[in-house]
N, C-alpha and C. Protein backbone atom coordinates (compact mmCIF):
# COMPACT_ATOMS: atom_id res chain seq x y z
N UNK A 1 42.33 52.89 111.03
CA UNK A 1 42.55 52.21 109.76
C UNK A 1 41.77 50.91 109.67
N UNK A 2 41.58 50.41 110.72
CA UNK A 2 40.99 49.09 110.53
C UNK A 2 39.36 49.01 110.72
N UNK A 3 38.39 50.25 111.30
CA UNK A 3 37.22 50.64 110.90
C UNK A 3 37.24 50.54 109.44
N UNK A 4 38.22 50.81 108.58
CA UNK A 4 37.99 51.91 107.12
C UNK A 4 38.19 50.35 106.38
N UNK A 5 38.61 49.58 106.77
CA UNK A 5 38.84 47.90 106.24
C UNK A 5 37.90 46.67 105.97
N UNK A 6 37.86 46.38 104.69
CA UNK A 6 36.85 45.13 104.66
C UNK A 6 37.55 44.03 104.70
N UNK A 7 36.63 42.85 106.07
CA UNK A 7 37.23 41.77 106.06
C UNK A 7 36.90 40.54 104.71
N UNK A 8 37.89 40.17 104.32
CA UNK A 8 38.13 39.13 103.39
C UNK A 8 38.71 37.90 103.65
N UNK A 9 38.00 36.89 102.83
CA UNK A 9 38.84 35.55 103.38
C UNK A 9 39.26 34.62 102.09
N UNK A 10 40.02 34.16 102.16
CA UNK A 10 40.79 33.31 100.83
C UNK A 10 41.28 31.85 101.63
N UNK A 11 40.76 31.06 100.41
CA UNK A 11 41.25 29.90 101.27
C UNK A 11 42.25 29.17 100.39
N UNK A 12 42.98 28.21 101.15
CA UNK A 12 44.14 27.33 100.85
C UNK A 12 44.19 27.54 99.55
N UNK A 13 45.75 28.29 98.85
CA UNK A 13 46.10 28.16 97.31
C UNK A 13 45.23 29.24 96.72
N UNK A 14 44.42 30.21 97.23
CA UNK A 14 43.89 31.28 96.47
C UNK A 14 44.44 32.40 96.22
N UNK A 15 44.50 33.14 95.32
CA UNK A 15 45.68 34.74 94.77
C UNK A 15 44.75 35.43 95.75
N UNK A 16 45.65 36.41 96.76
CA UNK A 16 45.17 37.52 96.73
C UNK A 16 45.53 38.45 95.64
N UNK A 17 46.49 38.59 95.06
CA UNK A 17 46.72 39.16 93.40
C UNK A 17 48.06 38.67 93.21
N UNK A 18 48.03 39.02 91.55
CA UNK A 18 49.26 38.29 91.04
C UNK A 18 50.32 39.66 90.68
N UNK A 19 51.32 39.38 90.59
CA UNK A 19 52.51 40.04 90.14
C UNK A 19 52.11 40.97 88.71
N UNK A 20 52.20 42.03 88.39
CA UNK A 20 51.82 42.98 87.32
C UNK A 20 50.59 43.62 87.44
N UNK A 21 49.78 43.20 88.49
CA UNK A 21 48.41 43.44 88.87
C UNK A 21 47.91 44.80 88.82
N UNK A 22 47.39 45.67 89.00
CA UNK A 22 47.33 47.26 89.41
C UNK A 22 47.47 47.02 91.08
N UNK A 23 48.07 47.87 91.40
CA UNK A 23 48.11 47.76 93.29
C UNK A 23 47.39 49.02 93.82
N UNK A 24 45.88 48.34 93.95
CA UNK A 24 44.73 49.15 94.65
C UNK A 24 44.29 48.58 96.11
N UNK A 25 45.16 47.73 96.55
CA UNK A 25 44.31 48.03 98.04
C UNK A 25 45.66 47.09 98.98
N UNK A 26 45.71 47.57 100.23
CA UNK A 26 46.65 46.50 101.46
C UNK A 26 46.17 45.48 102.11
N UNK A 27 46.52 44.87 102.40
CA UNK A 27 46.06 43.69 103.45
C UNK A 27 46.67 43.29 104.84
N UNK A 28 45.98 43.53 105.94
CA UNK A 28 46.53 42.87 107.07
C UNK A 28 46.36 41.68 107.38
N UNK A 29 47.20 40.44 107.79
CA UNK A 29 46.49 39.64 107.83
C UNK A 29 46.24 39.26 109.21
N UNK A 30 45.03 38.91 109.25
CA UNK A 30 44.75 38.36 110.89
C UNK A 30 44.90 37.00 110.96
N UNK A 31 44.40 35.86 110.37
CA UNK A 31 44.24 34.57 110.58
C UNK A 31 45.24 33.54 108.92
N UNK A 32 45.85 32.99 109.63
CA UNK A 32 46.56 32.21 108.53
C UNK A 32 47.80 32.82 107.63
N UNK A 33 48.65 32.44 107.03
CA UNK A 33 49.73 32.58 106.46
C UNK A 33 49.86 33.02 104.95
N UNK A 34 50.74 34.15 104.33
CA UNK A 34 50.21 34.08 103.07
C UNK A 34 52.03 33.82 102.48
N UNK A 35 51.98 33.54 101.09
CA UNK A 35 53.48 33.07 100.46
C UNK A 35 53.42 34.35 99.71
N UNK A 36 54.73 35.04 99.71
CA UNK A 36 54.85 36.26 98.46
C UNK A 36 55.77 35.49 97.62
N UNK A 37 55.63 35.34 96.22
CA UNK A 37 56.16 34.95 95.29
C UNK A 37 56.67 35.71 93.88
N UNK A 38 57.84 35.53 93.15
CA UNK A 38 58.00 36.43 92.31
C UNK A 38 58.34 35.49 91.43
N UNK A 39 58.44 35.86 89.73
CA UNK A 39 59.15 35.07 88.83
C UNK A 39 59.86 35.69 88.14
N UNK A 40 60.97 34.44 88.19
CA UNK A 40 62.59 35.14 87.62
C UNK A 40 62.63 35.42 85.93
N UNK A 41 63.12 36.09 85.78
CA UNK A 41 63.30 36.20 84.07
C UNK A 41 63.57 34.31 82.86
N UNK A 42 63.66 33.64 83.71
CA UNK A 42 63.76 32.29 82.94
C UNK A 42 62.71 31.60 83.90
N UNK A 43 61.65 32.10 84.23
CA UNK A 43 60.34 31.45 84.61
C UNK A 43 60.06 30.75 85.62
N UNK A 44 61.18 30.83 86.39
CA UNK A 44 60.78 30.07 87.80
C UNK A 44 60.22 31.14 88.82
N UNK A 45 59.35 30.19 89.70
CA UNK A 45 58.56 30.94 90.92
C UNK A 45 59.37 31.08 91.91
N UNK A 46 60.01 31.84 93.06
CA UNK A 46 60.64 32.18 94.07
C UNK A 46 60.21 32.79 95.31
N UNK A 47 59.68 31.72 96.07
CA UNK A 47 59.28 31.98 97.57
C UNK A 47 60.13 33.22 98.28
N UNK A 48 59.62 34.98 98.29
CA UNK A 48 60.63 35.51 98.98
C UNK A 48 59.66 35.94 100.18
N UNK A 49 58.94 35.63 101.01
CA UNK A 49 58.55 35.69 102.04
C UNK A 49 57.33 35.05 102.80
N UNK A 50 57.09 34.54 103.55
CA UNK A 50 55.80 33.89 104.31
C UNK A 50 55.43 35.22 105.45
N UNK A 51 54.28 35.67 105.37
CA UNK A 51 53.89 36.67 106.15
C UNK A 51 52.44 35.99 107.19
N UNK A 52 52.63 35.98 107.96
CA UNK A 52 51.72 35.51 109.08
C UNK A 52 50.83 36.92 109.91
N UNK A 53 49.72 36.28 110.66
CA UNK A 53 49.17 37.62 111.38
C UNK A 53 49.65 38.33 112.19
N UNK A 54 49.19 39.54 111.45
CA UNK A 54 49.66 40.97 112.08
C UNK A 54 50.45 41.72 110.87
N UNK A 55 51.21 40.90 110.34
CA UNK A 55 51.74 41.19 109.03
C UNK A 55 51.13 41.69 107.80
N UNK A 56 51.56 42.36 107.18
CA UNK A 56 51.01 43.38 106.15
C UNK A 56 51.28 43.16 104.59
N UNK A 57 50.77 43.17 103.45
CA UNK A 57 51.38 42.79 102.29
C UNK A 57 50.30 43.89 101.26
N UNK A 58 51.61 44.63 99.97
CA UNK A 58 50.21 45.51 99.47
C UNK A 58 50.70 46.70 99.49
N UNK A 59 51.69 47.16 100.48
CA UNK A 59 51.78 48.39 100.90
C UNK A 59 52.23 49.99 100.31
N UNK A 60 52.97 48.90 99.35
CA UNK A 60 53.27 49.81 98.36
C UNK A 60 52.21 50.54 97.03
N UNK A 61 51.19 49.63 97.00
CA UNK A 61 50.01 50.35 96.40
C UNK A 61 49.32 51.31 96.60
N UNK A 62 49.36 52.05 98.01
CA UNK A 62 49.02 52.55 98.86
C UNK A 62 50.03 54.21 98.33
N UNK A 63 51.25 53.65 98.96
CA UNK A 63 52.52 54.99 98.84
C UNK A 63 52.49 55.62 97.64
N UNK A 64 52.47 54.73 96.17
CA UNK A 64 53.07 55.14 95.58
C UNK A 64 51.99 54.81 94.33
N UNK A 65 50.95 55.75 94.23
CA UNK A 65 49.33 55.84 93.29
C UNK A 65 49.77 55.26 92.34
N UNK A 66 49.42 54.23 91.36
CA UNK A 66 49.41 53.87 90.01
C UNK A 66 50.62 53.07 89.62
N UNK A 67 50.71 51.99 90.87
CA UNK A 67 52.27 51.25 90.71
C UNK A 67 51.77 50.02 90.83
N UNK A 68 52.38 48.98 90.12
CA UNK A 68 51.40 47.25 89.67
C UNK A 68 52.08 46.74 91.09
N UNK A 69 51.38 45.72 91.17
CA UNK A 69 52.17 45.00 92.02
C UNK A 69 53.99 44.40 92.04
N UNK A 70 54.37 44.47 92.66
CA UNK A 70 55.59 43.62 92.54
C UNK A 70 55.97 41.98 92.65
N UNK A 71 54.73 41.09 93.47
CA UNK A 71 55.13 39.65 93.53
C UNK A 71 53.88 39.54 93.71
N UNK A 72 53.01 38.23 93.82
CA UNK A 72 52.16 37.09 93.37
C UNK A 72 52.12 36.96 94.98
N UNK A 73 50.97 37.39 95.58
CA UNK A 73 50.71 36.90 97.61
C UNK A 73 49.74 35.89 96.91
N UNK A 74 49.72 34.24 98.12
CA UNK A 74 48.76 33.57 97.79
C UNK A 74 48.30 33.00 98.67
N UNK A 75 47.72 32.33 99.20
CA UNK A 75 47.14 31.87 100.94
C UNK A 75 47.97 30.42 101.08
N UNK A 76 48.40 30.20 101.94
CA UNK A 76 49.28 29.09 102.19
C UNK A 76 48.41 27.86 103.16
N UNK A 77 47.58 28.89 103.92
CA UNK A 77 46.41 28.07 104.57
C UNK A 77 45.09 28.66 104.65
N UNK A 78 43.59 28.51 104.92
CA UNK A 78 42.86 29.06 104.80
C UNK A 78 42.98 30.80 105.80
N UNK A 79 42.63 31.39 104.98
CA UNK A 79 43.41 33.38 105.58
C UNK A 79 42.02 33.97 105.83
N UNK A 80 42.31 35.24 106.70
CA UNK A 80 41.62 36.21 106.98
C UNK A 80 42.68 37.22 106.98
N UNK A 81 41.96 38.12 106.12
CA UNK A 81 42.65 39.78 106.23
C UNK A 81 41.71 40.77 106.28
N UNK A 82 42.54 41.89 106.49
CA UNK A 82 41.78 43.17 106.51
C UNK A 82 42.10 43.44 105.41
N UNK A 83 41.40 44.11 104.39
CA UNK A 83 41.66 44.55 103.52
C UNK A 83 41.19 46.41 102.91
N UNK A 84 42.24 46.83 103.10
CA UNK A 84 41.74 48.74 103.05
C UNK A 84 42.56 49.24 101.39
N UNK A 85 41.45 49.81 100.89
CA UNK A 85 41.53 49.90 99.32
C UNK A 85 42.29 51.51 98.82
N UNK A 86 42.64 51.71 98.19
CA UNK A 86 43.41 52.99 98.26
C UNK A 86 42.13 54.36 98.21
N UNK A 87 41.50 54.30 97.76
CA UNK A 87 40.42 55.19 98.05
C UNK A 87 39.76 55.38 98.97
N UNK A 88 39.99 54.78 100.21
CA UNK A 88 39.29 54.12 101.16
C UNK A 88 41.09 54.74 102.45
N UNK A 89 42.17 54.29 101.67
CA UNK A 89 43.28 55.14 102.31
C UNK A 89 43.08 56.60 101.94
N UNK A 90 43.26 57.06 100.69
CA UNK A 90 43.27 58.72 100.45
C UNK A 90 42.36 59.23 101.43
N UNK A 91 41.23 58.77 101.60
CA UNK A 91 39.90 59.09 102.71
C UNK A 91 40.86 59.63 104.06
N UNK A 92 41.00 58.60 104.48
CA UNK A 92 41.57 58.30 105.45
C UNK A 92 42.50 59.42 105.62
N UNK A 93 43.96 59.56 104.96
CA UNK A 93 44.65 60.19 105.09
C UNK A 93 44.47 62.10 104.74
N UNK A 94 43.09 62.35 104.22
CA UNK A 94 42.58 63.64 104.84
C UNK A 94 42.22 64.19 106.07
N UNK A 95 40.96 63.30 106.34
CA UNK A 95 40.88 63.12 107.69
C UNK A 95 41.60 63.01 108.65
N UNK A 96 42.57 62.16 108.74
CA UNK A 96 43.94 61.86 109.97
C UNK A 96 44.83 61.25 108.84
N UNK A 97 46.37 62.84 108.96
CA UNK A 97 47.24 62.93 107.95
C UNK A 97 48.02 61.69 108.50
N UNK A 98 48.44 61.45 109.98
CA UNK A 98 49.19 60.85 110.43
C UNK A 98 49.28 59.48 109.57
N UNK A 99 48.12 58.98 109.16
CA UNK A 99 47.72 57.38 108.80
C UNK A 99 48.52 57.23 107.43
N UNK A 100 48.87 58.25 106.76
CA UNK A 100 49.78 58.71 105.72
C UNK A 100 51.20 58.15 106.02
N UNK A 101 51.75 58.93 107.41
CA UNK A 101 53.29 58.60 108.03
C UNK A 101 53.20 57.18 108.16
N UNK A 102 52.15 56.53 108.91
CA UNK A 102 52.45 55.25 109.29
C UNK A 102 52.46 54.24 108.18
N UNK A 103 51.73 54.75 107.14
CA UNK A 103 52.17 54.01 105.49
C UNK A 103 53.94 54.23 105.10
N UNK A 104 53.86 55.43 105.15
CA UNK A 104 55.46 55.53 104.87
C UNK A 104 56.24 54.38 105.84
N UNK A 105 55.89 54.50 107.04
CA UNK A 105 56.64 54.11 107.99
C UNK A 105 56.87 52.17 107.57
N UNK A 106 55.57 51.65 107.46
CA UNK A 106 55.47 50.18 106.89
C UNK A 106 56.33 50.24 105.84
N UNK A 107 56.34 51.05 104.65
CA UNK A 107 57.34 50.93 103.67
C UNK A 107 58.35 50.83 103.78
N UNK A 108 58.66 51.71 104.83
CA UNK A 108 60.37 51.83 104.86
C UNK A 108 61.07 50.81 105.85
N UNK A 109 60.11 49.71 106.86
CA UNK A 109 60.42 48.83 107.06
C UNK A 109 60.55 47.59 106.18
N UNK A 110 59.78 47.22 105.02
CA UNK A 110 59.75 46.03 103.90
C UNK A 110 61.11 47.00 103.73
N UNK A 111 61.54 47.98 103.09
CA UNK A 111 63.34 47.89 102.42
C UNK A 111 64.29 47.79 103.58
N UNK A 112 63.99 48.12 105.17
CA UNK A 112 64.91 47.92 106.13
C UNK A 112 65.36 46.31 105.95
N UNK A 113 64.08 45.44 105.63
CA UNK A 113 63.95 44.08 106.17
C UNK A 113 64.69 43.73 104.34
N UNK A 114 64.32 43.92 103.46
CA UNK A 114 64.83 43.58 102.56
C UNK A 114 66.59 43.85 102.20
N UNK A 115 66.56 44.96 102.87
CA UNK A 115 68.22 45.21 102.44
C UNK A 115 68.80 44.75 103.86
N UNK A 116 68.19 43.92 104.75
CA UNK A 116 69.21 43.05 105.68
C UNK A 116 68.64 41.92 105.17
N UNK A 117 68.32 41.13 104.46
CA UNK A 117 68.34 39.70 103.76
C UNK A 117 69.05 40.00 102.46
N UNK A 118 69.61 40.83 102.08
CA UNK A 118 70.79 41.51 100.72
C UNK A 118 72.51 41.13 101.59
N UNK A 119 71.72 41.93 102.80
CA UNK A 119 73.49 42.15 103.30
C UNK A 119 73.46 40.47 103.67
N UNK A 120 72.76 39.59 104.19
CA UNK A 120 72.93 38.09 104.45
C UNK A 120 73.25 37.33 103.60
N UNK A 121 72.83 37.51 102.21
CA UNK A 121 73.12 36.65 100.94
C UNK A 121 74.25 37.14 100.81
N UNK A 122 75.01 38.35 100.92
CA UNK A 122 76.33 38.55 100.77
C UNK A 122 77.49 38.21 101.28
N UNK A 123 77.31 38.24 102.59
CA UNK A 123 78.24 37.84 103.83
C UNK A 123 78.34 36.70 104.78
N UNK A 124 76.82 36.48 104.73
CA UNK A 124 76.23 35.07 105.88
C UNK A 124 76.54 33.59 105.05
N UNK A 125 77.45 32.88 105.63
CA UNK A 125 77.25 31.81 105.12
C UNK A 125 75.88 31.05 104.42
N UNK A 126 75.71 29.94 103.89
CA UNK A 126 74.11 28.97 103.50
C UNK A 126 73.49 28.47 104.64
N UNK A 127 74.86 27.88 105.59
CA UNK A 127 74.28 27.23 106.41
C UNK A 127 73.89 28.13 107.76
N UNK A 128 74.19 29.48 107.65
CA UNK A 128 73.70 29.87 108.70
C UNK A 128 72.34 31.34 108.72
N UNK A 129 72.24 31.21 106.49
CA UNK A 129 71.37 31.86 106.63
C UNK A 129 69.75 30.58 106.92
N UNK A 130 70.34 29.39 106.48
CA UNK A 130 69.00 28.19 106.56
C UNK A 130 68.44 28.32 107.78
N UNK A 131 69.68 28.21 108.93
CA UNK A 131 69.24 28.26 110.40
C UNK A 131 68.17 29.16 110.53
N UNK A 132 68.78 30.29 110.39
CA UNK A 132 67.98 31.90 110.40
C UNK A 132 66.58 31.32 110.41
N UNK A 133 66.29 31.11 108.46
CA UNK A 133 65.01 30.93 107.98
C UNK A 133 64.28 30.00 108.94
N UNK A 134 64.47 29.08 109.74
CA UNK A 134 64.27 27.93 110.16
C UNK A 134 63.52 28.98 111.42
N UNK A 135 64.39 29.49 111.72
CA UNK A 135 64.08 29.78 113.56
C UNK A 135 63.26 31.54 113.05
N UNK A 136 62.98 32.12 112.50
CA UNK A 136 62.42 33.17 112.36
C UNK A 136 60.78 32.28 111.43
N UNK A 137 60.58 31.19 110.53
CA UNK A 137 59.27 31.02 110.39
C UNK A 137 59.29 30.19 111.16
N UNK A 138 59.96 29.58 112.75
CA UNK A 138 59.03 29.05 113.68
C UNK A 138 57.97 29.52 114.30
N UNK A 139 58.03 31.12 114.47
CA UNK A 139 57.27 32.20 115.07
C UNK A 139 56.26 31.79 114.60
N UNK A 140 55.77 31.47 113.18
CA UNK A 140 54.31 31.29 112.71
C UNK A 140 54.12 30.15 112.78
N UNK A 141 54.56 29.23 113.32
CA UNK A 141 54.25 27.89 113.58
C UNK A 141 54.30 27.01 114.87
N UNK A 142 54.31 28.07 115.86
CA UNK A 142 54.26 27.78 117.15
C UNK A 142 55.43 28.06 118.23
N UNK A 143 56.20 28.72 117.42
CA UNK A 143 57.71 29.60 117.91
C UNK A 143 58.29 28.40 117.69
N UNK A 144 59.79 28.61 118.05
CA UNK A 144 61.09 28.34 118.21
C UNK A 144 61.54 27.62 119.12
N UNK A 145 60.47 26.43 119.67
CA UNK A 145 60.61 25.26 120.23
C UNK A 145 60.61 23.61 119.82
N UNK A 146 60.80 22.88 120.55
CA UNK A 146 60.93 21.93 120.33
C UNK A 146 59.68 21.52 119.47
N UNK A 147 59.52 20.50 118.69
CA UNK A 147 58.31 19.60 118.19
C UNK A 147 57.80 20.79 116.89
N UNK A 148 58.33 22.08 116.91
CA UNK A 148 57.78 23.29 115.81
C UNK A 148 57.88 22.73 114.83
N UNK A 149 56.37 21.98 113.79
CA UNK A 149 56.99 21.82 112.54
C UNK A 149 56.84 23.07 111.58
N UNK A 150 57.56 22.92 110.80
CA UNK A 150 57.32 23.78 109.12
C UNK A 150 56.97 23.34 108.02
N UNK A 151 55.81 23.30 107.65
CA UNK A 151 55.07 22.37 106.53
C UNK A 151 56.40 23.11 105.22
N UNK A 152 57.07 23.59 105.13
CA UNK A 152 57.33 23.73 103.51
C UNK A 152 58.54 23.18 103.21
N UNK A 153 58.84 23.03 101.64
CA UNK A 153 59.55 22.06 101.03
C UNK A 153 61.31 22.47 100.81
N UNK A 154 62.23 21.70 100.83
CA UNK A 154 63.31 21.89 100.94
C UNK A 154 63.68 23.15 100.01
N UNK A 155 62.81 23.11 98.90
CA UNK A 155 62.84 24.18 97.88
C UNK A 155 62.52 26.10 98.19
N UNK A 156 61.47 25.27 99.06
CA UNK A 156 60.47 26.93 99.54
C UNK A 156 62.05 27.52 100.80
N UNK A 157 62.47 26.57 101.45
CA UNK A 157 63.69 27.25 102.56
C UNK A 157 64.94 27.61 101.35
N UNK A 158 65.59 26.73 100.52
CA UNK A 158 66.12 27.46 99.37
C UNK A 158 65.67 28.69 98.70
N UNK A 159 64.27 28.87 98.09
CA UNK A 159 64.07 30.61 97.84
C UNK A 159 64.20 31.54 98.78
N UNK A 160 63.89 31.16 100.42
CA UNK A 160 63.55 31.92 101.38
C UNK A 160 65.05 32.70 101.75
N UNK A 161 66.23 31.01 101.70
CA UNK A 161 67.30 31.87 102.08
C UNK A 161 67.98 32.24 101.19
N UNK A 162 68.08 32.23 100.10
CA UNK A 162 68.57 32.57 98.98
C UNK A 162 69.65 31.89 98.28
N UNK A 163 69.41 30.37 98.25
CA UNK A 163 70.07 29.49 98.05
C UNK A 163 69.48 28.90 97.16
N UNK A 164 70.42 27.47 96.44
CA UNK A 164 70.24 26.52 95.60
C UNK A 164 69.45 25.38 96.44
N UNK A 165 68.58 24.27 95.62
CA UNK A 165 68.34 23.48 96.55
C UNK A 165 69.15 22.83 97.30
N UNK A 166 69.63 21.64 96.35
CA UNK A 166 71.13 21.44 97.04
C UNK A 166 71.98 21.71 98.18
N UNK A 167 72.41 22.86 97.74
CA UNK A 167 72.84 23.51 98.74
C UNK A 167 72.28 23.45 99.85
N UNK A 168 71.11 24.17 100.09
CA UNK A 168 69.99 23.45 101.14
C UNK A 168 69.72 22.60 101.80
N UNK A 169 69.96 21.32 100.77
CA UNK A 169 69.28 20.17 101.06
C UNK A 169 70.69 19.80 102.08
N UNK A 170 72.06 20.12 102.01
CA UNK A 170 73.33 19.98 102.42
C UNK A 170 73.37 20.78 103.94
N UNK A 171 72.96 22.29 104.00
CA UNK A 171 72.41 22.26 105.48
C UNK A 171 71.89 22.15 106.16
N UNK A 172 70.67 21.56 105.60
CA UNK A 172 69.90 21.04 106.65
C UNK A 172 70.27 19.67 107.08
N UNK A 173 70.76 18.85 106.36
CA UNK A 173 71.22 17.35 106.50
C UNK A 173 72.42 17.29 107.61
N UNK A 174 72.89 18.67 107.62
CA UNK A 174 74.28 19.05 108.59
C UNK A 174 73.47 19.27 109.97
N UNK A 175 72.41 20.34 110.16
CA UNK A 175 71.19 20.61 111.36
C UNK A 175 70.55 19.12 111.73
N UNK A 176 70.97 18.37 110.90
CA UNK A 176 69.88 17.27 111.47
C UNK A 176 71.20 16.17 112.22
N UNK A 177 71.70 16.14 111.64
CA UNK A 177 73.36 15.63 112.52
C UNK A 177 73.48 16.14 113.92
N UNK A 178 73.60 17.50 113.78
CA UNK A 178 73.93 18.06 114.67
C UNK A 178 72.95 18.32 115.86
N UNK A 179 71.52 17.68 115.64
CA UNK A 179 70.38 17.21 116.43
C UNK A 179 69.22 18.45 116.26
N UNK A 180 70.35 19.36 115.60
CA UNK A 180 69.15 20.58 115.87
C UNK A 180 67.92 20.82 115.07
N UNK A 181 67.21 19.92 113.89
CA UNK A 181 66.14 19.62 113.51
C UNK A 181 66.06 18.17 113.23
N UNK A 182 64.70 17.79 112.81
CA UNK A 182 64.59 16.81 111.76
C UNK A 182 63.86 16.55 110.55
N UNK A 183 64.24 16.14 109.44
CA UNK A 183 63.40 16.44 108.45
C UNK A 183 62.70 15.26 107.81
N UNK A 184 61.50 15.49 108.18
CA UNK A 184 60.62 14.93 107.08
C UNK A 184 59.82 15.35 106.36
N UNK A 185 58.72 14.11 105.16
CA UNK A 185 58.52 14.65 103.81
C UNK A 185 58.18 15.88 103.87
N UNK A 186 58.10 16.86 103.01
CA UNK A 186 57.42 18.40 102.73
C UNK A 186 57.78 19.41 104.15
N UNK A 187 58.98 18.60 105.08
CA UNK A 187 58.94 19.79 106.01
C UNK A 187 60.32 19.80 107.06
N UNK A 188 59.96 20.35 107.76
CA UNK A 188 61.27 20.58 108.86
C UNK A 188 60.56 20.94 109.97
N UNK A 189 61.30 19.87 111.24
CA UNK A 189 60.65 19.73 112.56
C UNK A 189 62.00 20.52 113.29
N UNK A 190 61.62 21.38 114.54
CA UNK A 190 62.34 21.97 115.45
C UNK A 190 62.85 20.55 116.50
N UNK A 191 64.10 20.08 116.40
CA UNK A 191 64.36 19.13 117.72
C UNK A 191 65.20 19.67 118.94
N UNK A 192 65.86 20.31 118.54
CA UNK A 192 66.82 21.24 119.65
C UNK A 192 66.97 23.15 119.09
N UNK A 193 65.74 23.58 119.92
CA UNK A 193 65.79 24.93 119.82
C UNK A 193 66.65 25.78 120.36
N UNK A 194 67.99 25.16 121.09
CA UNK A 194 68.54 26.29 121.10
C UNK A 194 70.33 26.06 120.95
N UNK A 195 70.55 24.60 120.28
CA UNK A 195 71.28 24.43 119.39
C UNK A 195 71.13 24.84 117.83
N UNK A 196 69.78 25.04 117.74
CA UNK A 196 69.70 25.44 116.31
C UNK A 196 69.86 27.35 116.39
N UNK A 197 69.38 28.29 117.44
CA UNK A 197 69.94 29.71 117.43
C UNK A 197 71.54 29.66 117.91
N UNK A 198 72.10 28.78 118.20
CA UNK A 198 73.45 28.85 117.97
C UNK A 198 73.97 28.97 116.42
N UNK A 199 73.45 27.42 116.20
CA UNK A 199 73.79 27.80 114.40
C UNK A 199 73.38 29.01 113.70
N UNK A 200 72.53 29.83 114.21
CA UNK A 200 71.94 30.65 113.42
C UNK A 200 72.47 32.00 113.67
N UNK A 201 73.75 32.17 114.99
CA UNK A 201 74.41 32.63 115.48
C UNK A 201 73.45 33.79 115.79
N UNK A 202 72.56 33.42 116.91
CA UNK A 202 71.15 34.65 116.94
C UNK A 202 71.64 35.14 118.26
N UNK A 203 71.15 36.37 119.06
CA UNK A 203 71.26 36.48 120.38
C UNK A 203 70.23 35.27 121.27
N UNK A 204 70.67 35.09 122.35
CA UNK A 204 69.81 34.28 123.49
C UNK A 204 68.32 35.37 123.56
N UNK A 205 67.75 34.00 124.06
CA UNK A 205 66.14 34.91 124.15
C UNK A 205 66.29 35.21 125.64
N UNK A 206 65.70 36.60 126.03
CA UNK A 206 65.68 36.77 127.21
C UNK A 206 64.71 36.02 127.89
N UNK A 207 64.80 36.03 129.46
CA UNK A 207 63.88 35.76 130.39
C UNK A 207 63.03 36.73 131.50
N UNK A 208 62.24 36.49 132.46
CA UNK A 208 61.63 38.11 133.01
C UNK A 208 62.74 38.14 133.63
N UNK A 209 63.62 37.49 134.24
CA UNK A 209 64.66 37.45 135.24
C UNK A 209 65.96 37.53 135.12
N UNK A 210 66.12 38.00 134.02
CA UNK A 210 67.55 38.73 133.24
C UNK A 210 68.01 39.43 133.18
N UNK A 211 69.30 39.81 133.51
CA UNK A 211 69.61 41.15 133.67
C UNK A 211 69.67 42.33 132.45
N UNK A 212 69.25 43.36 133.25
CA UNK A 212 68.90 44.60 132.16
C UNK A 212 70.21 45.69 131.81
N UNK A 213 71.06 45.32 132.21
CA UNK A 213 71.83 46.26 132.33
C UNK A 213 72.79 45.16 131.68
């Protein structure tokens, strides 16, 4: 699949496409971060995911021939992707049917991952879906250690976890008490990484020297 791919690059604040778009081609991304964004019926923009490399966005253009896009991807920092066009997939998926399954397969992970951030807005407290958000986009920012900052705004962790700002702005001010971040302008710093996967009530990260059983 990634022979059959042209590399593309977009820099800081550029559309890879907008929301209503026709959805003719996927993107992997290798280098840099992209924001998926949607807008609500009374016109606001809503951060529902940051996808970093290795990560995929698009996919559904692919599955399902002659379907627009669903949200607005835009480069958050200067990006590199792969980019493989649906004609360029149909190819593909004559040749080696399998590359077909593994499209399905990407799909049906975006609704695995989407309908467990459904069941979290339902059941998970604010303050412990913020944690979450906090310690899952450390991964793209240098993991889930100490000094990890997160360039985005009290607002962008409100769309992410599916909260009000406010609200937001109220658990994180509670995480920063409680030592396990700190926040300054436009962001959120990791200070205690593993007081903050408590709050986030996550499992412990293993070690090589842990038991397996």
């Amino acid at each position: 699949m990634l022979d059959a791919c042209r590399t593309c690059h977009f820099s800081k604040g550029q559309r890879l496409f907008s929301e209503g778009d026709p959805g003719d081609s996927l993107y992997v991304v290798e280098t840099g971060r992209l924001a998926v964004e949607v807008r609500t019926e009374t016109g606001d923009v809503v951060m529902l995911d940051v996808v970093g490399p290795g990560g995929v966005v698009g996919e559904v253009a692919l599955v399902l021939p002659g379907a627009t896009r669903t949200a607005t991807v835009l480069a958050l920092d200067d990006v590199t992707v792969r980019m493989l066009t649906s004609d360029a997939f149909d190819e593909l998926c004559r040749e080696h049917p399998p590359v077909a399954v593994a499209a399905s397969q990407l799909l049906a992970e975006r609704v695995e991952r989407l309908t467990h951030h459904l069941v979290e807005a339902l059941y998970v407290s604010v303050d412990r879906r913020v944690a979450r958000r906090i310690w899952t986009l450390a991964a793209l920012h240098g993991g889930p250690v100490p000094g990890t900052e997160l360039p985005l705004t009290q607002q962008d962790i409100a769309d992410l976890a599916g909260a009000t700002r406010p609200t937001v702005n109220q658990s994180l001010k509670k995480l920063e008490a409680q030592g396990a971040v700190t926040l300054f302008r436009g962001g959120v710093r990791i200070a205690d990484a593993e007081l903050l996967r408590r709050r986030a009530a996550l499992p412990a990260l293993r070690t090589d020297n842990a038991p397996t059983g």
